[in-house]
Protein backbone atom coordinates (compact mmCIF):
# COMPACT_ATOMS: atom_id res chain seq x y z
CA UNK A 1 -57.27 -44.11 -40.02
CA UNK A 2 -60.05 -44.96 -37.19
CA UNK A 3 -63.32 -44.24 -38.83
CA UNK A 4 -66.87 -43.76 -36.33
CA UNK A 5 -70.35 -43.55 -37.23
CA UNK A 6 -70.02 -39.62 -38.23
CA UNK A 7 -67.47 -40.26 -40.88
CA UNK A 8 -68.76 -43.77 -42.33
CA UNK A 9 -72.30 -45.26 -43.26
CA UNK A 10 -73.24 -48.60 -44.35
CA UNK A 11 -74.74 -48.25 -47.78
CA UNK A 12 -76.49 -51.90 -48.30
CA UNK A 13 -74.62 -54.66 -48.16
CA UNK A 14 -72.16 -54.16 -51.17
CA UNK A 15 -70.91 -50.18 -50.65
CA UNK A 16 -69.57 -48.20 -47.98
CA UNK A 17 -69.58 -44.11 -47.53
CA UNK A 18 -66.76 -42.58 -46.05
CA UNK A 19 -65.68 -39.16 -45.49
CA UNK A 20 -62.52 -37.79 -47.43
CA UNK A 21 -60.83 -34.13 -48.13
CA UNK A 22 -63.24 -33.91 -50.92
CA UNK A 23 -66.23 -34.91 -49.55
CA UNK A 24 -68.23 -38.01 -49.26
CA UNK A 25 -67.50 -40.99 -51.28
CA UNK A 26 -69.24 -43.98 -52.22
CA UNK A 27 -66.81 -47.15 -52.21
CA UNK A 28 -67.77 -50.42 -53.06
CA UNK A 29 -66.61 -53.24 -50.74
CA UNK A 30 -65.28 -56.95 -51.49
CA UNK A 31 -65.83 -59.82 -49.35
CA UNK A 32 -66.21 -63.80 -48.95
CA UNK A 33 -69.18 -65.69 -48.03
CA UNK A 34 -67.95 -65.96 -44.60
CA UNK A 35 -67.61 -61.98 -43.85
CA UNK A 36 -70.97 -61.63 -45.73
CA UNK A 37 -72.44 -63.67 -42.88
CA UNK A 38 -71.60 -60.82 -40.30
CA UNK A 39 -72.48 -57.70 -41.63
CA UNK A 40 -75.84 -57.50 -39.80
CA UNK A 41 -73.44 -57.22 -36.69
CA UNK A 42 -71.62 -54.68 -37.73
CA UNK A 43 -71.22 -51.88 -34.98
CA UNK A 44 -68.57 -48.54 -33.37
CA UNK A 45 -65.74 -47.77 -35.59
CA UNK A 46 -63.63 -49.31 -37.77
CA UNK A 47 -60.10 -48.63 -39.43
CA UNK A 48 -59.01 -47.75 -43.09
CA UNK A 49 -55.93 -49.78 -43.78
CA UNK A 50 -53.61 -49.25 -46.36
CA UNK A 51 -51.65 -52.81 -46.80
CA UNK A 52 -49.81 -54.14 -50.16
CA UNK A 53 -51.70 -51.25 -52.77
CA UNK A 54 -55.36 -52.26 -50.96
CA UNK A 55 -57.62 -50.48 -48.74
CA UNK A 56 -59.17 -52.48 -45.95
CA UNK A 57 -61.85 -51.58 -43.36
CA UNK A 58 -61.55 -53.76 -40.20
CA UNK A 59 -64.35 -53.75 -38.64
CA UNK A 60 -65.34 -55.05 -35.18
CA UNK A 61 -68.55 -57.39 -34.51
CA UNK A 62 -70.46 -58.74 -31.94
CA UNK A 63 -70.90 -62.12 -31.60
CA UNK A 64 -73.55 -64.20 -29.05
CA UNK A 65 -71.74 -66.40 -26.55
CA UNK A 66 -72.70 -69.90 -25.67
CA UNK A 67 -74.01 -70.42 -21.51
CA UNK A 68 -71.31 -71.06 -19.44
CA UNK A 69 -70.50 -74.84 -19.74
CA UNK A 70 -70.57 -77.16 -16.15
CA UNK A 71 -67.45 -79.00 -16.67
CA UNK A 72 -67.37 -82.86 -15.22
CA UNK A 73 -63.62 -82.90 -16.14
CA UNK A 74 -60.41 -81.44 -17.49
CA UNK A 75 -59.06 -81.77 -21.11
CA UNK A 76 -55.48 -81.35 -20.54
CA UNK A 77 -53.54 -79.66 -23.91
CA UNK A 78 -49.74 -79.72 -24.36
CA UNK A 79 -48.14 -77.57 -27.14
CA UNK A 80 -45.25 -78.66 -28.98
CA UNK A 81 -43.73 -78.20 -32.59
CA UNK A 82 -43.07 -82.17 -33.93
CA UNK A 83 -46.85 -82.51 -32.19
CA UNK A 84 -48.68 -79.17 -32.52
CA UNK A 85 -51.23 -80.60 -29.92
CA UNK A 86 -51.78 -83.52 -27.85
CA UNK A 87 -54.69 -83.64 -25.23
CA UNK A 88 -54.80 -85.51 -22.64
CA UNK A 89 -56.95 -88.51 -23.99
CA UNK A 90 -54.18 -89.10 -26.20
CA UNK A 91 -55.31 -87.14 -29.32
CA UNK A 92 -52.62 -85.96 -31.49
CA UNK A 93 -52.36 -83.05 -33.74
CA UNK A 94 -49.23 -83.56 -36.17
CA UNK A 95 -47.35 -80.23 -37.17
CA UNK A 96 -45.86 -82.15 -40.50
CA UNK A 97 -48.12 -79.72 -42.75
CA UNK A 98 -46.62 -76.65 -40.63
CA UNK A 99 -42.90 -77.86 -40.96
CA UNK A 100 -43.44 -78.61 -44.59
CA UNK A 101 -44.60 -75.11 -46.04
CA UNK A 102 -42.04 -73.77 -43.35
CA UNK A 103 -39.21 -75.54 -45.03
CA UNK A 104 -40.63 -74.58 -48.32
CA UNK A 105 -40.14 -70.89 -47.96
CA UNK A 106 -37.18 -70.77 -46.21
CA UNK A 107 -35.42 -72.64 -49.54
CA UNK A 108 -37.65 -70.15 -51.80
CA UNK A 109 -36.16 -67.22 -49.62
CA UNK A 110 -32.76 -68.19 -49.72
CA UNK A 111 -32.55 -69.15 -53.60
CA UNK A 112 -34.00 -65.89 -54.21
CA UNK A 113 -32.03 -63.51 -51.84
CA UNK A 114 -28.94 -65.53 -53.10
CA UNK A 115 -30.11 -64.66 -56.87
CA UNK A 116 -30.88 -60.68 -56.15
CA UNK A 117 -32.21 -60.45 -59.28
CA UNK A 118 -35.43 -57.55 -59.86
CA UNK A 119 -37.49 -61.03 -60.85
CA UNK A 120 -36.31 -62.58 -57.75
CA UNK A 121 -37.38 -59.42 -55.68
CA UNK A 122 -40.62 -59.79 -56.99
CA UNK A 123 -41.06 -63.59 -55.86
CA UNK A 124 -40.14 -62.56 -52.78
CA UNK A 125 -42.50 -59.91 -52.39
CA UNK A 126 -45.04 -62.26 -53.75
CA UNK A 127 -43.97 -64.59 -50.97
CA UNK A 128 -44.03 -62.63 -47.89
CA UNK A 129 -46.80 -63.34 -45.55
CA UNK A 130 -48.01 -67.18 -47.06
CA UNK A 131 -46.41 -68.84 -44.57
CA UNK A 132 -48.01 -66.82 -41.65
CA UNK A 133 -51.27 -67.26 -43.40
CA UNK A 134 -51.21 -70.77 -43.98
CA UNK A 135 -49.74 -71.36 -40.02
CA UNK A 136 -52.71 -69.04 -39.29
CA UNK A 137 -55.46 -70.81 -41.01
CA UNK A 138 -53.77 -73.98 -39.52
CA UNK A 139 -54.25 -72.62 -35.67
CA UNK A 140 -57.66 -71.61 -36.12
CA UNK A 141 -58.90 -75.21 -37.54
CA UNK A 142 -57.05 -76.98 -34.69
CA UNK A 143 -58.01 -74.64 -32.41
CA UNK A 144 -61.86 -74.63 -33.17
CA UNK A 145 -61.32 -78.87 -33.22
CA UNK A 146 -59.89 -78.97 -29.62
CA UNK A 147 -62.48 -76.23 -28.16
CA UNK A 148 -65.06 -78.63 -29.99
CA UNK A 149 -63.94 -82.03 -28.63
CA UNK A 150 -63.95 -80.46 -25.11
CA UNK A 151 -68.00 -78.82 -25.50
CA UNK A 152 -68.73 -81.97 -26.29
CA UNK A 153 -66.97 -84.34 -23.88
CA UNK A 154 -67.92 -81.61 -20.87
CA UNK A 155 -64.62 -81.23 -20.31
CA UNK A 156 -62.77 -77.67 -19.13
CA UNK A 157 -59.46 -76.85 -21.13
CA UNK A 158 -56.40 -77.06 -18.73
CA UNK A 159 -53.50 -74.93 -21.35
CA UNK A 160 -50.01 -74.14 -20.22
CA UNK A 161 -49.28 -71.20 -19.21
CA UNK A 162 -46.46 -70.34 -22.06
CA UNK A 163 -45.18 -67.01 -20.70
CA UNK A 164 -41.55 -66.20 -21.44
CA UNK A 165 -41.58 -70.14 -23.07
CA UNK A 166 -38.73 -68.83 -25.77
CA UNK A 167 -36.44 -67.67 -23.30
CA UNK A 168 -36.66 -71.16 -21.38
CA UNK A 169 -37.03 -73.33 -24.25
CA UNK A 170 -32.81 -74.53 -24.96
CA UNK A 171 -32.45 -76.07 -28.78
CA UNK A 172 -30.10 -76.91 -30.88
CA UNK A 173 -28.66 -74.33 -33.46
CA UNK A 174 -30.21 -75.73 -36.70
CA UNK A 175 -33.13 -75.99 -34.36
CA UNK A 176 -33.93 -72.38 -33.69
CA UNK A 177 -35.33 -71.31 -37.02
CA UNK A 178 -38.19 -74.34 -36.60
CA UNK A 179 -38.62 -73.52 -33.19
CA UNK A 180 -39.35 -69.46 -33.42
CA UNK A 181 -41.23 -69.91 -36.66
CA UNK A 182 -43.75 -71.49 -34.53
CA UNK A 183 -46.58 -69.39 -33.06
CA UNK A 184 -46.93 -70.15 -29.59
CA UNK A 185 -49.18 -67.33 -28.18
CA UNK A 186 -51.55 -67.23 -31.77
CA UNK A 187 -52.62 -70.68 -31.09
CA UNK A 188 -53.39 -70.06 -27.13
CA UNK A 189 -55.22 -66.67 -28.34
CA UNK A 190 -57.29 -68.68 -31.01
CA UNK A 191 -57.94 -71.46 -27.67
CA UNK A 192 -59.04 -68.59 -25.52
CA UNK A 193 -61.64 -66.67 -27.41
CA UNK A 194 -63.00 -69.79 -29.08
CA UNK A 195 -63.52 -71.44 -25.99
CA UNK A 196 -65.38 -67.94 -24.62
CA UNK A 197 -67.56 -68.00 -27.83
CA UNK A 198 -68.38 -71.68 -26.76
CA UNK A 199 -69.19 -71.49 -22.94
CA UNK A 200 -66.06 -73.94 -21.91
CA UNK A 201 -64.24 -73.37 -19.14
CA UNK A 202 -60.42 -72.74 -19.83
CA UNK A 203 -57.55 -72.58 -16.65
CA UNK A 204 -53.59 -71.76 -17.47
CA UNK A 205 -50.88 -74.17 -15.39
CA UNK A 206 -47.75 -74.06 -14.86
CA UNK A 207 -46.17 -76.36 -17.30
CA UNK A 208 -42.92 -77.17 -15.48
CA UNK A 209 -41.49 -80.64 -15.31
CA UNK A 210 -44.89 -81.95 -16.81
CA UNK A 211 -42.67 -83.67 -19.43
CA UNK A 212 -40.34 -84.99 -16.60
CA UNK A 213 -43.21 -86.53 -14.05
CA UNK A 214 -44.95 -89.85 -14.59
CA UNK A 215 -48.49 -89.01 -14.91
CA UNK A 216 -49.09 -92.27 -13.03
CA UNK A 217 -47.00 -92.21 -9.76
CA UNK A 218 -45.89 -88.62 -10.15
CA UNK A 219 -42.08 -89.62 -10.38
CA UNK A 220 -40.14 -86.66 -11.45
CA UNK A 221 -36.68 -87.74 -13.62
CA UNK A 222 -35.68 -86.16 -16.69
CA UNK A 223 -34.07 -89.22 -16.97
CA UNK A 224 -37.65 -90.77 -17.68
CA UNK A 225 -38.36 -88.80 -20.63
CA UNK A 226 -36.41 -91.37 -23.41
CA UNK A 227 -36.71 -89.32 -26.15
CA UNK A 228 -38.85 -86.71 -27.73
CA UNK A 229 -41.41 -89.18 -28.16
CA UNK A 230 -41.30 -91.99 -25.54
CA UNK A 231 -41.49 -91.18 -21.92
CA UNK A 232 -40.95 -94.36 -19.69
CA UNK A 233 -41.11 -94.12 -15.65
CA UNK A 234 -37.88 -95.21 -14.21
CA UNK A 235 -39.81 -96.16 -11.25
CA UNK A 236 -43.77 -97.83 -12.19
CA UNK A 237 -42.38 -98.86 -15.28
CA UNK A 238 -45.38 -97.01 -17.48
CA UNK A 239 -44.82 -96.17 -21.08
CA UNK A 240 -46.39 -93.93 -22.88
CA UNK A 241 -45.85 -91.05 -25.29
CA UNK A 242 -44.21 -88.11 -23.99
CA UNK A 243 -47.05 -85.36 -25.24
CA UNK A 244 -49.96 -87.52 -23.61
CA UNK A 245 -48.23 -87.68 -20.43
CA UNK A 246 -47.52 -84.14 -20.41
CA UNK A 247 -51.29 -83.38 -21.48
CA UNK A 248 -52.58 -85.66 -18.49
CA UNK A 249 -50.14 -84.00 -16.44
CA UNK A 250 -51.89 -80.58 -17.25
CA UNK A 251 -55.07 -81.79 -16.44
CA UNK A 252 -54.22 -83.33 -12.77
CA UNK A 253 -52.81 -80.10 -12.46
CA UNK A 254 -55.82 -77.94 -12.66
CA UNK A 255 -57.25 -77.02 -9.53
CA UNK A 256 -60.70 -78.28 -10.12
CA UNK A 257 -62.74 -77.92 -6.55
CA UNK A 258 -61.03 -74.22 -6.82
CA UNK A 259 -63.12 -73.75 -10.49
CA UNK A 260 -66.47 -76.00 -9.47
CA UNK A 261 -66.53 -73.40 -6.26
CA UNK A 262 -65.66 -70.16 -8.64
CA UNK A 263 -68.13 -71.29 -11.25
CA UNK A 264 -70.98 -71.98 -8.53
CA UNK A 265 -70.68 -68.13 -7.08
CA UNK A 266 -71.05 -67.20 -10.66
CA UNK A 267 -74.13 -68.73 -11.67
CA UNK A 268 -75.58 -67.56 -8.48
């Protein structure tokens, strides 16, 4: 239920008033130290959500933006699963942690939905949503790290541009569940609006063949990518790891004198 200023009012920093069938009520609120931090900002409606026998208010916030960044570069960032990230200077961003608690919960599911007992129902229960939570809180620490890295190396963010990705991605059967359990467009989102918040620069590329083309010579062989790790040109002979080539791929990509000449316009 969408609540506006006529039906709610702040009442200090620990109780909320809302409007009901029977009147006005006083409710008191829970919160972390982090939320706490933003309730000066508090503004426009918010929504009553009923979720798991708790009611939540989400509330939206306004939140300052850093000036607009001048880029001297581009930070090129490929997405994977066995790699969450790898930029283009050849940082890498393991999904092991990811895979791990995955793996975990699938077993828990299936020993429980195998059992069917009303004990088992309840782990399950208990169970739904960790995994999504702790892939969520996972995204939003590597995203904040990469939108960091870049502020401070001047760089602009060169992403790939990931639309329809499942339906062109081809894996292997016992493959699939790893592949879709991994949240491709959360961790671009996360990328996006942290980047806003921090004034840097971010430009979607088409990612095709980036894993195919020397990042060196530009040689284009699917033959040169060895494995899912090595990537070695048939032609200049350069070795590297498959990610960072990709990643330095994305960043020669970006059209940079197209951005410098967009970004110039804007700050005049």
């Amino acid at each position: 239920m969408t609540y506006d200023e006529r039906l709610l009012g702040w009442k200090g920093p620990a109780h909320v008033s809302l409007l009901t069938l029977h009147g006005r009520q006083v409710v008191a609120m829970v919160y972390g130290e982090y939320q706490a931090g933003f309730l000066k900002r508090l503004q426009g409606q918010v929504d009553l959500v009923y979720r798991d026998g708790t009611f939540f208010l989400y509330a939206t916030i306004e939140i300052p933006e850093d000036a607009p960044m001048q880029p001297t570069r581009f930070l090129g960032v490929d997405l994977g699963i066995a790699n969450i990230a790898t930029d283009s200077d050849g940082h890498s961003y393991t999904g092991e942690a990811i895979e791990t608690v995955r793996q975990r919960h699938h077993t828990a599911r299936q020993t429980s939905q195998a059992t069917g007992t009303k004990s088992a129902k309840r782990r399950l229960k208990q169970m739904a949503g960790k995994q999504a939570r702790f892939q969520r809180w996972a995204n939003h620490g590597l995203a904040k790290r990469l939108v960091q890295y870049a502020k401070d190396t001047k760089a602009a963010l060169g992403l790939e541009d990931l639309t329809y990705i499942r339906g062109r991605m081809a894996v292997r059967r016992r493959q699939r569940a790893k592949q879709h359990n991994w949240s491709f467009r959360q961790l671009r989102t996360f990328l996006s609006y942290k980047a806003q918040r921090a004034g840097v620069p971010v430009v979607f590329v088409d990612p095709r063949n980036t894993s195919r083309t020397c990042a060196t010579c530009g040689y284009v062989d699917k033959r040169n990518r060895r494995s899912q790790a090595e990537f070695s040109c048939l032609r200049c002979g350069r070795t590297t790891h498959a990610d960072t080539n990709a990643a330095r791929n994305l960043a020669t990509r970006c059209p940079f004198h197209k951005f410098a000449a967009s970004y110039a316009a804007a700050r005049l």
